[in-house]
C-alpha atoms as a PDB file:
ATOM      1  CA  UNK A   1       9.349   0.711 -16.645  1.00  0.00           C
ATOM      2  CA  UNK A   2       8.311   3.865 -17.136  1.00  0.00           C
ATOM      3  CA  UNK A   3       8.977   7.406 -15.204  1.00  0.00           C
ATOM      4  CA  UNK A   4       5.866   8.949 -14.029  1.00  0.00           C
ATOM      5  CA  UNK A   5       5.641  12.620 -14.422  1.00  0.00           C
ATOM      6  CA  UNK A   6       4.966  14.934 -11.087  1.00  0.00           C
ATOM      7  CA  UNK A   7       6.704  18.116  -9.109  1.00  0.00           C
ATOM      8  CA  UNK A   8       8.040  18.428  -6.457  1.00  0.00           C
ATOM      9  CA  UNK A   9       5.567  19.300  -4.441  1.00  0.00           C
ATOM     10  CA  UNK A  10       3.588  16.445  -5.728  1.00  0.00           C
ATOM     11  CA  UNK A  11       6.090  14.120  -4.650  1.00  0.00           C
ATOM     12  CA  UNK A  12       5.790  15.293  -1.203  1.00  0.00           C
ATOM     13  CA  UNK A  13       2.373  14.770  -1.128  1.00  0.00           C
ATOM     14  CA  UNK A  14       3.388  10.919  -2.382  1.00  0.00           C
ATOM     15  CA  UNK A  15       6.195  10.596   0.139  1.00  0.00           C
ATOM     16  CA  UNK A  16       3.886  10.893   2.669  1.00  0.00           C
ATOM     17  CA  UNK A  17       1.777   9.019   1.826  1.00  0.00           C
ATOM     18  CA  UNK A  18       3.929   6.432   1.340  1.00  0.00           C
ATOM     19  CA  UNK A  19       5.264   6.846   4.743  1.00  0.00           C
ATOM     20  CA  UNK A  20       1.624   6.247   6.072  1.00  0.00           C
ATOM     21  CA  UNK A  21       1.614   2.795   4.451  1.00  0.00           C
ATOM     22  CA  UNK A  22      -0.155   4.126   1.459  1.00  0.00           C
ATOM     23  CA  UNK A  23      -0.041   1.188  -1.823  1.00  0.00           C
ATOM     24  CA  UNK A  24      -1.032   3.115  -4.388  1.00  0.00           C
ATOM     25  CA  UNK A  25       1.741   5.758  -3.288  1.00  0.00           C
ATOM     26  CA  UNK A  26       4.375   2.538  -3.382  1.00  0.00           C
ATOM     27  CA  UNK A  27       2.996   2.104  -6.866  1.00  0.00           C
ATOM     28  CA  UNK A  28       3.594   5.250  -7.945  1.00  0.00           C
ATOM     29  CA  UNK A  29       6.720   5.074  -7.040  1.00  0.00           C
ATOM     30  CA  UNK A  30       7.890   2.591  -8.197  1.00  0.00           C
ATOM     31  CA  UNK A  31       6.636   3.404 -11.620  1.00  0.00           C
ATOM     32  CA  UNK A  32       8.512   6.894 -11.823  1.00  0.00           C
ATOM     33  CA  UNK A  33      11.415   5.220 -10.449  1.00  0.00           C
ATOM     34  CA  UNK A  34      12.378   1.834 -11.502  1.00  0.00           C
ATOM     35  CA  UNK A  35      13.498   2.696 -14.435  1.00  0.00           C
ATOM     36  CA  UNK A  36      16.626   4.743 -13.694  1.00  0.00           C
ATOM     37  CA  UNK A  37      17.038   2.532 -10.309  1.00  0.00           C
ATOM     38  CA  UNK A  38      17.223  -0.830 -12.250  1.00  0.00           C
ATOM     39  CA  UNK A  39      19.945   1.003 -15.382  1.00  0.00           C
ATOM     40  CA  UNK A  40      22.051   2.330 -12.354  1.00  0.00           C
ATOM     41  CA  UNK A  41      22.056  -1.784 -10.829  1.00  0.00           C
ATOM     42  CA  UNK A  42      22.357  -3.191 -14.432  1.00  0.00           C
ATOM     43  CA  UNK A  43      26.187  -0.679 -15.036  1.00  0.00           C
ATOM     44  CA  UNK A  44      27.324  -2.955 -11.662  1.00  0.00           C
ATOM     45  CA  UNK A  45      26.252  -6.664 -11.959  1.00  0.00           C
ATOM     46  CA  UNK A  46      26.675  -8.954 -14.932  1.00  0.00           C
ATOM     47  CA  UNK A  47      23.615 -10.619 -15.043  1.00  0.00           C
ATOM     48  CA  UNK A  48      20.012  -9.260 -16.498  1.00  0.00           C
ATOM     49  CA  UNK A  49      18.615 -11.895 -13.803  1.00  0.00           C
ATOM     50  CA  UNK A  50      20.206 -10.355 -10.588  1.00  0.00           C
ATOM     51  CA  UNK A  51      20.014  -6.750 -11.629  1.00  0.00           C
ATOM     52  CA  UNK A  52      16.207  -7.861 -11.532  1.00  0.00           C
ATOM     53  CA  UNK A  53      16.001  -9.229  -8.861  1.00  0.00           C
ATOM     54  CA  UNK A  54      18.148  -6.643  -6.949  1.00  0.00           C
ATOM     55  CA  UNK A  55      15.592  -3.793  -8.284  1.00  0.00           C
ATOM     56  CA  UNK A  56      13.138  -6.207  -5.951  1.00  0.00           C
ATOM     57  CA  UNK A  57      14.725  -6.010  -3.256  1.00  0.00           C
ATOM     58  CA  UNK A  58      15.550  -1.978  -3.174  1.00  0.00           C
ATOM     59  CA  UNK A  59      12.130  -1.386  -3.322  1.00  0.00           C
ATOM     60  CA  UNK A  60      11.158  -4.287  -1.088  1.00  0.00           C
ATOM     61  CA  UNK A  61      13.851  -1.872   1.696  1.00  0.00           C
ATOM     62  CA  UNK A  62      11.965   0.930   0.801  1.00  0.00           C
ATOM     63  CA  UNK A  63       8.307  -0.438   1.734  1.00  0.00           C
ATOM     64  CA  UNK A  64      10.168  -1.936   4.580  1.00  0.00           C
ATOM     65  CA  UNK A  65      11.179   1.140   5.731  1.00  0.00           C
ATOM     66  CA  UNK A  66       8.648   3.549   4.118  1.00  0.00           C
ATOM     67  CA  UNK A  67       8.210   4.995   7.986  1.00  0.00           C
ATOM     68  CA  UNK A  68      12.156   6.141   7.676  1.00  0.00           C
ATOM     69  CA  UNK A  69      11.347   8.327   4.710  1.00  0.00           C
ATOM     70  CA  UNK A  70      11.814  12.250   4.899  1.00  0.00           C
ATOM     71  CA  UNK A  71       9.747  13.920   2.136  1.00  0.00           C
ATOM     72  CA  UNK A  72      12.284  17.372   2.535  1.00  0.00           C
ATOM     73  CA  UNK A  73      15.186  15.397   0.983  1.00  0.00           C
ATOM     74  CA  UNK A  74      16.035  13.865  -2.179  1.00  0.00           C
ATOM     75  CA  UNK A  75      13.979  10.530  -2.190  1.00  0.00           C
ATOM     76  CA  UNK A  76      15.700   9.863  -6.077  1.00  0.00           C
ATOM     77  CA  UNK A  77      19.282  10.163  -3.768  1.00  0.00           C
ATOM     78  CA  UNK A  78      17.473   7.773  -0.696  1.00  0.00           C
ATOM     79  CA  UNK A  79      17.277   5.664  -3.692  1.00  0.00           C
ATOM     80  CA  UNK A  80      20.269   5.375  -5.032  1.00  0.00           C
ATOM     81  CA  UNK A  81      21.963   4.708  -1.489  1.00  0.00           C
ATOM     82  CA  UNK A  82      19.536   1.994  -1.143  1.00  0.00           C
ATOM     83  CA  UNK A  83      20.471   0.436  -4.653  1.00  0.00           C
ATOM     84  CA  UNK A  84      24.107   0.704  -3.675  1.00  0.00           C
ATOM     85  CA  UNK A  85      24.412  -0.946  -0.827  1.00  0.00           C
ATOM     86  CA  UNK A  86      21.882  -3.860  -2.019  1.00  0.00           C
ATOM     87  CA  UNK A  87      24.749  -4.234  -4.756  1.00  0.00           C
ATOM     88  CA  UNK A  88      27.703  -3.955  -2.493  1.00  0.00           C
ATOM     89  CA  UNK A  89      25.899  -6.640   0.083  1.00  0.00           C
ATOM     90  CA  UNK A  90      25.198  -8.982  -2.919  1.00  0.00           C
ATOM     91  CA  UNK A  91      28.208  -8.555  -4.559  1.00  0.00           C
ATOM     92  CA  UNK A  92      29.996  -9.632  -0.776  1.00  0.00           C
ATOM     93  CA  UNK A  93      27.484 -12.265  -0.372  1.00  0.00           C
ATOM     94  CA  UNK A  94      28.340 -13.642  -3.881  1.00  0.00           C
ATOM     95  CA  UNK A  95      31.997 -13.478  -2.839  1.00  0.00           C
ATOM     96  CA  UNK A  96      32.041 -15.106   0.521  1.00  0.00           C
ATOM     97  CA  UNK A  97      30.402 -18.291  -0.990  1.00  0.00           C
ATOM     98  CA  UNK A  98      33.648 -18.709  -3.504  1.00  0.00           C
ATOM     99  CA  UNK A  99      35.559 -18.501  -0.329  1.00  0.00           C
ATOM    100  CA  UNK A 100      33.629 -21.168   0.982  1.00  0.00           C
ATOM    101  CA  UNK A 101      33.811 -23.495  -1.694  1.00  0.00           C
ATOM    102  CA  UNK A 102      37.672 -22.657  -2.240  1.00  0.00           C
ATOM    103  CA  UNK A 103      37.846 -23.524   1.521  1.00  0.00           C
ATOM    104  CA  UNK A 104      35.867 -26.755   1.407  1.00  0.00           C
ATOM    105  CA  UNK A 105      37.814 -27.731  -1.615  1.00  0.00           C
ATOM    106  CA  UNK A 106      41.196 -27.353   0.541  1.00  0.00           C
ATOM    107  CA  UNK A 107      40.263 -28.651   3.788  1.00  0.00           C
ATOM    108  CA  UNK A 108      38.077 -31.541   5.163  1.00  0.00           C
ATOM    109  CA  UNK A 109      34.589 -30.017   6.859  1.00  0.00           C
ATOM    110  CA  UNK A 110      36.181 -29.913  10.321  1.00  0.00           C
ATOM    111  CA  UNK A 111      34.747 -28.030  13.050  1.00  0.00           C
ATOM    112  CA  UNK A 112      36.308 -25.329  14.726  1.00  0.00           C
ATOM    113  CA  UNK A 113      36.163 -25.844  18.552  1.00  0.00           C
ATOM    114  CA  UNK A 114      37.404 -22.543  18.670  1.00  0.00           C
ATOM    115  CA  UNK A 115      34.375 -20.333  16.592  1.00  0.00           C
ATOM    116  CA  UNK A 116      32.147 -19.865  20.353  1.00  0.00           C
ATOM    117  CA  UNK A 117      28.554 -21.229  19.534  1.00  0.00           C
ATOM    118  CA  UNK A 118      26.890 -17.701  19.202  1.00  0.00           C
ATOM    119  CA  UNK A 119      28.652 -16.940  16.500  1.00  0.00           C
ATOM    120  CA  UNK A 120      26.917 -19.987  14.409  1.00  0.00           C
ATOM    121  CA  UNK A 121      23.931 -19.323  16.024  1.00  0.00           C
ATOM    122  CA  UNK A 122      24.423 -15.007  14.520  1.00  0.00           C
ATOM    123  CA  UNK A 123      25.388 -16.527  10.892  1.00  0.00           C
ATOM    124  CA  UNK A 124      22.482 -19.303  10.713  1.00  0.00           C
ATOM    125  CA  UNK A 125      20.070 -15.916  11.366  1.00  0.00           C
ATOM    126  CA  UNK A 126      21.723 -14.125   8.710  1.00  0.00           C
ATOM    127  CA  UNK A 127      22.146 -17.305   6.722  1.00  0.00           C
ATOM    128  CA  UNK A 128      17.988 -18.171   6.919  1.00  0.00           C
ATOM    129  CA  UNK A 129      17.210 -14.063   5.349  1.00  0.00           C
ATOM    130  CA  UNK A 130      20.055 -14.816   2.719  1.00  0.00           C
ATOM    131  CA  UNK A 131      17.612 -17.873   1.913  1.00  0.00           C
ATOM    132  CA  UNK A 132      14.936 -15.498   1.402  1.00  0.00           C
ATOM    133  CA  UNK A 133      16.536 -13.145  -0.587  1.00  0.00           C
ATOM    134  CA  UNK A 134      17.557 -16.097  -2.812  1.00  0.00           C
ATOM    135  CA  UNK A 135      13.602 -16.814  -3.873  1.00  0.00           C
ATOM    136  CA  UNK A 136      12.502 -15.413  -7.119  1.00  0.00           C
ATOM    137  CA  UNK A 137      11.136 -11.927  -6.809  1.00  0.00           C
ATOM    138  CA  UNK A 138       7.520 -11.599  -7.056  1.00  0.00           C
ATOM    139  CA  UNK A 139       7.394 -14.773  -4.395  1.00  0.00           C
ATOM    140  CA  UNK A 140      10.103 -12.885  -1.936  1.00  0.00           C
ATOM    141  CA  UNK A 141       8.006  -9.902  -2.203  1.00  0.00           C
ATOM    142  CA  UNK A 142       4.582 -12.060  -1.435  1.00  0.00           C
ATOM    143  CA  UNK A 143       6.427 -13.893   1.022  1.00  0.00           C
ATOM    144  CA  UNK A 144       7.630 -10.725   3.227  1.00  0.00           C
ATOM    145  CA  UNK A 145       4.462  -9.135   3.017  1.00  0.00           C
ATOM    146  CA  UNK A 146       2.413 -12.337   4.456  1.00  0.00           C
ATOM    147  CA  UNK A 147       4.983 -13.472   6.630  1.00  0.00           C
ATOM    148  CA  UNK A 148       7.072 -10.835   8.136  1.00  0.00           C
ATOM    149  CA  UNK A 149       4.625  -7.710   7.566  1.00  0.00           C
ATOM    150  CA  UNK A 150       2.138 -10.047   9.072  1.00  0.00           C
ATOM    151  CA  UNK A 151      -0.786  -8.915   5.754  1.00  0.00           C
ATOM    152  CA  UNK A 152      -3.537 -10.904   5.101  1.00  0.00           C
ATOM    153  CA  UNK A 153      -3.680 -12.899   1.339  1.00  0.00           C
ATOM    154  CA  UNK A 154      -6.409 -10.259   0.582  1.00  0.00           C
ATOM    155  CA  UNK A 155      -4.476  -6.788   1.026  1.00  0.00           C
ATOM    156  CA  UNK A 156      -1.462  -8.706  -1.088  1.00  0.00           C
ATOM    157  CA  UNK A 157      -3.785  -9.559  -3.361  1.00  0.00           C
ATOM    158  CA  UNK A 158      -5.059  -6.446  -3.354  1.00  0.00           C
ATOM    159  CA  UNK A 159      -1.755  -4.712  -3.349  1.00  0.00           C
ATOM    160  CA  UNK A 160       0.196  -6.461  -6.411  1.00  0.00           C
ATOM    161  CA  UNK A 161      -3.603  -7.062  -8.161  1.00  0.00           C
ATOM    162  CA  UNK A 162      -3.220 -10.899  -7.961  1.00  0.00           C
ATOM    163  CA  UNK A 163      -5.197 -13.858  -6.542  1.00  0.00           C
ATOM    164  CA  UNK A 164      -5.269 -14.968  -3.543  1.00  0.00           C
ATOM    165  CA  UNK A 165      -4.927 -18.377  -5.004  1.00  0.00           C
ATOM    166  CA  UNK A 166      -1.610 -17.070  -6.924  1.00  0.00           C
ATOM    167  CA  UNK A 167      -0.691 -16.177  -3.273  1.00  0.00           C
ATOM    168  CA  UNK A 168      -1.267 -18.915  -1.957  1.00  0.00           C
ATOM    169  CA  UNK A 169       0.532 -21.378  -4.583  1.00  0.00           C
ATOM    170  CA  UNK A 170       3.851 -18.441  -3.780  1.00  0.00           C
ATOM    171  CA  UNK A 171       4.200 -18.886  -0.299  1.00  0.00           C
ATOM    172  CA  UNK A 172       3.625 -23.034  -0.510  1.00  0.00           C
ATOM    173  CA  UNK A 173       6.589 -22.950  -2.611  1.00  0.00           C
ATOM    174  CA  UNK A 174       8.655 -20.413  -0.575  1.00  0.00           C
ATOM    175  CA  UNK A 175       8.200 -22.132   2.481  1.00  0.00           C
ATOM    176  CA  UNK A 176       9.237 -25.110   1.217  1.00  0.00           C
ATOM    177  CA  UNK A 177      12.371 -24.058  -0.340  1.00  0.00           C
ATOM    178  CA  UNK A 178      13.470 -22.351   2.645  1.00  0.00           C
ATOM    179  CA  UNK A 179      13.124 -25.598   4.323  1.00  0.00           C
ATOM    180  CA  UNK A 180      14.880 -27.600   1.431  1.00  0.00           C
ATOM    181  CA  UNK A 181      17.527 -25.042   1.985  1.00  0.00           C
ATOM    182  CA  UNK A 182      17.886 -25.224   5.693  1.00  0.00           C
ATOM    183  CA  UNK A 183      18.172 -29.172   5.073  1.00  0.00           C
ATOM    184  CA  UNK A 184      21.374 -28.989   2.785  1.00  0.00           C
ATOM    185  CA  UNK A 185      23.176 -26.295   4.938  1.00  0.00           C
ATOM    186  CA  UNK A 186      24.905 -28.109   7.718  1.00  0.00           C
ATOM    187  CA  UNK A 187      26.327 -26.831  11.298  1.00  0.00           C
ATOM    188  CA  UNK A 188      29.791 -27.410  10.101  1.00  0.00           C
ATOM    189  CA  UNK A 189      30.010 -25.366   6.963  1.00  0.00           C
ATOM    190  CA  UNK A 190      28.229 -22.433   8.679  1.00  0.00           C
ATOM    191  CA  UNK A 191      31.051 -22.393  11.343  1.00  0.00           C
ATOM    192  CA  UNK A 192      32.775 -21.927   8.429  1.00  0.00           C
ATOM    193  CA  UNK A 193      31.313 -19.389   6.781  1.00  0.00           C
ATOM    194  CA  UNK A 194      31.692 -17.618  10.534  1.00  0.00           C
ATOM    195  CA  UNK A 195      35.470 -18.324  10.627  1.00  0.00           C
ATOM    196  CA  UNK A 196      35.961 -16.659   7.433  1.00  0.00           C
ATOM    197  CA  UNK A 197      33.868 -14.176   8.145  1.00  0.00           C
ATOM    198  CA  UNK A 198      36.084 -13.136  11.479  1.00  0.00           C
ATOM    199  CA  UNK A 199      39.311 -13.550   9.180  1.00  0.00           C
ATOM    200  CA  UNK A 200      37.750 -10.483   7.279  1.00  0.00           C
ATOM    201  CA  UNK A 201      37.842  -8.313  10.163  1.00  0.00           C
END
């Protein structure tokens, strides 16, 4: 990862075009910037693996929302608020499922008449992107840009410079993880997960 050179004025130039959906202005971006984004998430989590995989994910946001971009401020500071709240929300994430498995371990897998029914049906949406989040992430990446962005295999391919093929094989597997996934989590422990959820506010 390393920082690519230009002023200020130059990065203007980028930031817009980055803002118009530009790739190879994502790309250089991501080369001047990856670097310092992925020491500052390495300082807060433990693991080489997630800080990795969290780098992703800022810069998965900030494609996302490219269109949110405002080339008169501090993009390095844009991305640095990005990286800490990705941390803070996987660091919660991380937490809540002790708390679930400390729960489960105490108490049978009742269900609570009480949680209303929109509240599982709010945590199984937030639940099914935590499932994406959780695949590897050159195949999260692929995955978001064919299936939520709505691109065709051959602007991903041309966009990360890999097959379509490659593609392909990527959003087999993704799809059926998330579907292995959905299997194992049941209604019960997700009324959990909403009960403890409402104890935290």
């Amino acid at each position: 990862m390393y920082a690519q050179k230009y002023d200020d004025t130059e990065e203007k130039s980028v930031l817009i075009s980055l803002r118009s959906g530009c790739q190879s202005a994502f790309r250089q971006v991501y080369s001047r910037y990856s670097g310092r984004i992925y020491l500052n998430i390495r300082k807060m989590v433990k693991s080489e693996e997630d800080a990795v995989e969290l780098l992703q994910e800022v810069f998965i946001k900030v494609w996302d929302k490219r269109e949110l971009i405002d080339p008169e401020q501090s993009f390095r500071s844009y991305l640095f608020q990005i990286a800490k709240y990705t941390v803070y929300n996987f660091i919660r994430r991380n937490n809540l499922e002790k708390q679930v498995q400390a729960y489960l371990s105490l108490h049978n897998t009742a269900l609570y008449s009480h949680v209303e029914e929109e509240l599982y049906e709010k945590q199984y949406e937030e639940w099914l992107s935590q499932t994406i989040d959780q695949l590897p992430p050159q195949r999260k990446l692929i995955y978001k840009l064919c299936k939520i962005e709505g691109k065709t295999y051959a602007e991903v391919s041309d966009l990360l410079s890999i097959s379509t093929s490659t593609i392909n094989d990527h959003i087999v597997k993704a799809t059926k993880y998330i579907k292995e996934k959905h299997g194992i989590l049941d209604k019960s422990t997700l009324l959990i997960i909403s009960f403890i959820l409402l104890q935290q506010h």
